[in-house]
Every structure is written in structure tokens, then in C-alpha cells.
PDB file of N, CA and C in Angstrom:
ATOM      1  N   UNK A   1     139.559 110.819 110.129  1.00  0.00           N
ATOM      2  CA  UNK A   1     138.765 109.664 109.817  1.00  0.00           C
ATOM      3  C   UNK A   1     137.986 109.198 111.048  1.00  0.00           C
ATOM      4  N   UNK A   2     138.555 109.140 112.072  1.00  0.00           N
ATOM      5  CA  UNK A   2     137.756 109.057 113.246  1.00  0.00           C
ATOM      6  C   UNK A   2     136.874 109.609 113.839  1.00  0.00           C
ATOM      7  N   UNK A   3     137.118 110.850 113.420  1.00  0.00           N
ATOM      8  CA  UNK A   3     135.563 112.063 113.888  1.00  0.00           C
ATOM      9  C   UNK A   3     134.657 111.579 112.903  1.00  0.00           C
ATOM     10  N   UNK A   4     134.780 111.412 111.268  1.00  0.00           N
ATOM     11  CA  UNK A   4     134.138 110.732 110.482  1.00  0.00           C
ATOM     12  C   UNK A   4     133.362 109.599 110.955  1.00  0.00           C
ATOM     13  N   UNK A   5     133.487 108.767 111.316  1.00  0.00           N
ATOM     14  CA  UNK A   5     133.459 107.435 111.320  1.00  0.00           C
ATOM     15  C   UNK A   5     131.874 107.529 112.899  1.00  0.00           C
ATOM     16  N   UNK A   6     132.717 108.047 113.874  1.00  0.00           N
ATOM     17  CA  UNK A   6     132.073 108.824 114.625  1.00  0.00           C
ATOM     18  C   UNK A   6     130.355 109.076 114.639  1.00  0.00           C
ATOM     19  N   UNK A   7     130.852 110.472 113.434  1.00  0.00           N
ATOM     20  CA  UNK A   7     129.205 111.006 112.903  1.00  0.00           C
ATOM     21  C   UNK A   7     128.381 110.121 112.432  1.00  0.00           C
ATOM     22  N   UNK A   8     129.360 109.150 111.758  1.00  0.00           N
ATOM     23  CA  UNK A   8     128.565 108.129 110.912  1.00  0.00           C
ATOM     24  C   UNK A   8     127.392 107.550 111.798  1.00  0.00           C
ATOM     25  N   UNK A   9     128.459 107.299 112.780  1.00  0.00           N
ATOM     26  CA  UNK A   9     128.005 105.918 114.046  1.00  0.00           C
ATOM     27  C   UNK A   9     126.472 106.967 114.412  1.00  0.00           C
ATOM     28  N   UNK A  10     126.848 107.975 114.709  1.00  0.00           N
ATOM     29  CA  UNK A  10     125.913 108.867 115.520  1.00  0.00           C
ATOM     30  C   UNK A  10     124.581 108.925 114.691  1.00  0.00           C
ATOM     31  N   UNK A  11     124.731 109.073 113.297  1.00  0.00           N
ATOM     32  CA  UNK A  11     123.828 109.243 112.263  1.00  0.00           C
ATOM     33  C   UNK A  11     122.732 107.524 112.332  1.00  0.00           C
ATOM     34  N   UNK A  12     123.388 106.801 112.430  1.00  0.00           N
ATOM     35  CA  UNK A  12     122.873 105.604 112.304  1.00  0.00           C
ATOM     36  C   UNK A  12     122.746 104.909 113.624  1.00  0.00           C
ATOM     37  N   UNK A  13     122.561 105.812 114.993  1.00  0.00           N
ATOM     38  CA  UNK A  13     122.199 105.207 116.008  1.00  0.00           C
ATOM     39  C   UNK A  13     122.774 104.023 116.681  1.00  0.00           C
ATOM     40  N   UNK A  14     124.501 104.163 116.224  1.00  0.00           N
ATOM     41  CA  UNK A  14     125.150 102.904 116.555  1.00  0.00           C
ATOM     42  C   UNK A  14     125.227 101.972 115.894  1.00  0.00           C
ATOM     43  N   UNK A  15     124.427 101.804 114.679  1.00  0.00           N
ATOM     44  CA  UNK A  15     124.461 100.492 114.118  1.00  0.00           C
ATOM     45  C   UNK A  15     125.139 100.044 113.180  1.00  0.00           C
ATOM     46  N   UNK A  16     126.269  99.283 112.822  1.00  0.00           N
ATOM     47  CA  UNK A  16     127.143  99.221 111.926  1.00  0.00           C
ATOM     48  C   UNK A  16     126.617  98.278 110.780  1.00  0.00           C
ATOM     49  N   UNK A  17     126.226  97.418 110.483  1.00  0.00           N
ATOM     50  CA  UNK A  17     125.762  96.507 109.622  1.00  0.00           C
ATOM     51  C   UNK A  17     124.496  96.484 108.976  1.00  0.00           C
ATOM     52  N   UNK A  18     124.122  96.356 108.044  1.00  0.00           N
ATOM     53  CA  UNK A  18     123.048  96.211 107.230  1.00  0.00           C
ATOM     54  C   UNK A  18     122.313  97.151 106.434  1.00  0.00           C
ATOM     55  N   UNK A  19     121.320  96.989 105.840  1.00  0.00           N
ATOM     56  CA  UNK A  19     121.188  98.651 105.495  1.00  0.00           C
ATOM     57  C   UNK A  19     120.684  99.613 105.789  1.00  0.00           C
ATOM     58  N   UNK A  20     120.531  99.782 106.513  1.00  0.00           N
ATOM     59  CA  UNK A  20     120.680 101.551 107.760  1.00  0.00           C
ATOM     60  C   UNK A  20     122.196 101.576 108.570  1.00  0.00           C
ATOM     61  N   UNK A  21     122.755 100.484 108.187  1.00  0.00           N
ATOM     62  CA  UNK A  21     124.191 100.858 109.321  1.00  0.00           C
ATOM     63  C   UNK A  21     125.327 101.597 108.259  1.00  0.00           C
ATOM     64  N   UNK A  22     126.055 101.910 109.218  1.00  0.00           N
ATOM     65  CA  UNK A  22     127.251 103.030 109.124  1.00  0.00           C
ATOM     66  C   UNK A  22     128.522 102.202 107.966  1.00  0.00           C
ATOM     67  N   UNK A  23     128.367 101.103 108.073  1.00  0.00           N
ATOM     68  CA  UNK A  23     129.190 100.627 106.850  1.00  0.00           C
ATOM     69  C   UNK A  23     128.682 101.302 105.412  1.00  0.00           C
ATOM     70  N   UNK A  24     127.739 100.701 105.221  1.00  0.00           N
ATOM     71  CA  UNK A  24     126.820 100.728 104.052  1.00  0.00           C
ATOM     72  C   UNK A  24     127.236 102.181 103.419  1.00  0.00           C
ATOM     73  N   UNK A  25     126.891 103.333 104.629  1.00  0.00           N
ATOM     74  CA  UNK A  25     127.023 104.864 104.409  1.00  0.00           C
ATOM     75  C   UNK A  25     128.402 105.086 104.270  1.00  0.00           C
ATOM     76  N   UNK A  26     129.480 104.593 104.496  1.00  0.00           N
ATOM     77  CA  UNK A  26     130.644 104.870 104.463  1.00  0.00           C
ATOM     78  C   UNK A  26     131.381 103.621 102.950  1.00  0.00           C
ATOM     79  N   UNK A  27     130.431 102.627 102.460  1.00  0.00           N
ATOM     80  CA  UNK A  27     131.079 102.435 101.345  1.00  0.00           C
ATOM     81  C   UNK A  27     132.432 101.056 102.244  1.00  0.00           C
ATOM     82  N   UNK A  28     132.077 100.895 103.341  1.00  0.00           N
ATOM     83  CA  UNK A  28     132.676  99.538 103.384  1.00  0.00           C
ATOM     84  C   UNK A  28     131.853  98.916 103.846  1.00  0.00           C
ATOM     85  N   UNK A  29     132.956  97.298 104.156  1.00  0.00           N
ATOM     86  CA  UNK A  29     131.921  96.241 104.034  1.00  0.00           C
ATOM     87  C   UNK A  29     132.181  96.431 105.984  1.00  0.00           C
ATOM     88  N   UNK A  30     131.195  95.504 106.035  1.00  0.00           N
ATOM     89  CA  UNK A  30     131.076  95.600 107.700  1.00  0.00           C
ATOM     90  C   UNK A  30     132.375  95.179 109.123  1.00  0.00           C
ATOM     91  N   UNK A  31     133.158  93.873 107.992  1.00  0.00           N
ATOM     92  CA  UNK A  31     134.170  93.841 108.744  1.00  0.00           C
ATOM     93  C   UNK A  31     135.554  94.936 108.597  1.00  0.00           C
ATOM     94  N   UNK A  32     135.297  95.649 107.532  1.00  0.00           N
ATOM     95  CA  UNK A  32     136.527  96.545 107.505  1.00  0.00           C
ATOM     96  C   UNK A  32     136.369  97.462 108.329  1.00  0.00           C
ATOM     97  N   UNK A  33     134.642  98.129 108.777  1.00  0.00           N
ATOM     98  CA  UNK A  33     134.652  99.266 109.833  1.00  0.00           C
ATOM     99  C   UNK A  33     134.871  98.865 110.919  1.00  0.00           C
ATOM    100  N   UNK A  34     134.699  97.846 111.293  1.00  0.00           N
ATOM    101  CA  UNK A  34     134.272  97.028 112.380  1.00  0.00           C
ATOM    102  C   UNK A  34     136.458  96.775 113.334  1.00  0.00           C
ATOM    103  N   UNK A  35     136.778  96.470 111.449  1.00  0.00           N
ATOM    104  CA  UNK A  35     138.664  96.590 111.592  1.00  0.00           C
ATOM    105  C   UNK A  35     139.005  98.124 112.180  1.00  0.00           C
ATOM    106  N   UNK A  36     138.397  98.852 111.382  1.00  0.00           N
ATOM    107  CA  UNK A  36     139.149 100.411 111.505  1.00  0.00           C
ATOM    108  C   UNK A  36     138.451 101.409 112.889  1.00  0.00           C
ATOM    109  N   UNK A  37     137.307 100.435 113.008  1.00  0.00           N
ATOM    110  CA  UNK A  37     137.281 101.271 114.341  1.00  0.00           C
ATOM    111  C   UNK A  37     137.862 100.443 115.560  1.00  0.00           C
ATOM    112  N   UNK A  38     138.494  99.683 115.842  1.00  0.00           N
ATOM    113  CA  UNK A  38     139.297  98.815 116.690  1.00  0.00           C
ATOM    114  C   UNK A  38     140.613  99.885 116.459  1.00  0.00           C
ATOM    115  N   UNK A  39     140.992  99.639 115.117  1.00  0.00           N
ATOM    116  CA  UNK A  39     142.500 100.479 114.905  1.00  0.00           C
ATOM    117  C   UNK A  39     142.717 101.804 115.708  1.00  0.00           C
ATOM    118  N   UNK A  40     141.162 102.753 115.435  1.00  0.00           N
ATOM    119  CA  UNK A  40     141.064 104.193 115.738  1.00  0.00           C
ATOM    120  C   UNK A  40     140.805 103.918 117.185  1.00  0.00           C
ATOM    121  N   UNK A  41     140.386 103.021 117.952  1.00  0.00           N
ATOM    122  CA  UNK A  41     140.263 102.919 119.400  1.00  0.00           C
ATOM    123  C   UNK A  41     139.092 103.605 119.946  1.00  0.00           C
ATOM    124  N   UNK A  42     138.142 103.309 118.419  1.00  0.00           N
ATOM    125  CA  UNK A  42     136.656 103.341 118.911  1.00  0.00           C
ATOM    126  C   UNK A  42     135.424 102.003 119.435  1.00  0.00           C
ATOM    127  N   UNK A  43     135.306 102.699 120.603  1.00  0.00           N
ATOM    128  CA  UNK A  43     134.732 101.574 121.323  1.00  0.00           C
ATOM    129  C   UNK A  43     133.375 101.946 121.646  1.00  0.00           C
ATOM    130  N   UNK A  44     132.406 101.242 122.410  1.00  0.00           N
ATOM    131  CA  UNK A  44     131.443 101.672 122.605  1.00  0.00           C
ATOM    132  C   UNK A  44     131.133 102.739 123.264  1.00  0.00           C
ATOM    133  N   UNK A  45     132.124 102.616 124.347  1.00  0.00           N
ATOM    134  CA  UNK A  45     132.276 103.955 125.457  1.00  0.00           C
ATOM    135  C   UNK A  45     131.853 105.376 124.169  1.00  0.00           C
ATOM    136  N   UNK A  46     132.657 105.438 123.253  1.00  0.00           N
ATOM    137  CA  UNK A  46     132.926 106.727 122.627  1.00  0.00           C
ATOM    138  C   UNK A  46     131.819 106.882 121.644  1.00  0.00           C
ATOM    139  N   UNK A  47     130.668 105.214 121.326  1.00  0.00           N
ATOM    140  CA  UNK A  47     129.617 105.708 120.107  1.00  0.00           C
ATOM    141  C   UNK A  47     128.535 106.282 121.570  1.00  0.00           C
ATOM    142  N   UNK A  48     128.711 105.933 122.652  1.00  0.00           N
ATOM    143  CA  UNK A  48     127.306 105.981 123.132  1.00  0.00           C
ATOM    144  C   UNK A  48     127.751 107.704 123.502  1.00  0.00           C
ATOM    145  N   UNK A  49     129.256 108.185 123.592  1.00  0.00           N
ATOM    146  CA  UNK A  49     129.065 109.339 124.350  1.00  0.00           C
ATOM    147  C   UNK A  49     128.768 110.475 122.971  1.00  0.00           C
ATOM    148  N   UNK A  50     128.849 109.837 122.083  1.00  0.00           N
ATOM    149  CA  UNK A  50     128.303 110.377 120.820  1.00  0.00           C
ATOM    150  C   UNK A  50     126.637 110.119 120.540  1.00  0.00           C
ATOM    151  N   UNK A  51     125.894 109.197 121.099  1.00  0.00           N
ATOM    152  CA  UNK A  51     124.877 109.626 121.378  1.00  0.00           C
ATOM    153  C   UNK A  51     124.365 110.341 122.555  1.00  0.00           C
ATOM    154  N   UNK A  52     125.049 110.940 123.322  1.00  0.00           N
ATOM    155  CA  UNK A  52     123.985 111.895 124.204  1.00  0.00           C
ATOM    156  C   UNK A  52     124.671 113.399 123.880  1.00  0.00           C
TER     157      UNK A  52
END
């Protein structure tokens, strides 16, 4: 779920909320990704090293 979540982030340039963000594409609402990537111990460090 975390490599998932990941691509998502990567696909949508980081952006979690609204509609181009990575919630939307994944079918939750913004505070549940926002929950589950805290849980998975995704932080920014790991969306930005997923963008380069």
C-alpha cells in the first residue's frame, strides 16, 4: 500500500487534495490519506525523493 500510495503521490505531483490530487485517485477522502500516510511514515522527504 505504500509503494501505492507513493505512485499516486508521484502521478499527481505531490498533491493530495482536490481534484487532480492523489486522494480523489485513490477513492479516499483527503483526511484518510493524509491519516494513512502518517501511519506508513510517508513524509515529504519520501514524496519529493519520488519526484526526482
Amino acid at each position: 500500500m505504500r509503494e501505492h500510495i507513493l505512485e499516486v503521490l508521484r502521478e499527481t505531483n505531490g498533491v493530495v487534495a482536490g481534484p487532480r490530487g492523489a486522494a480523489l485517485r485513490l477513492g479516499l477522502k483527503r483526511t484518510t490519506l493524509l491519516s494513512r500516510m502518517k501511519k506508513l511514515g510517508i513524509t515529504t522527504a519520501d514524496v519529493s525523493t519520488v519526484w526526482n
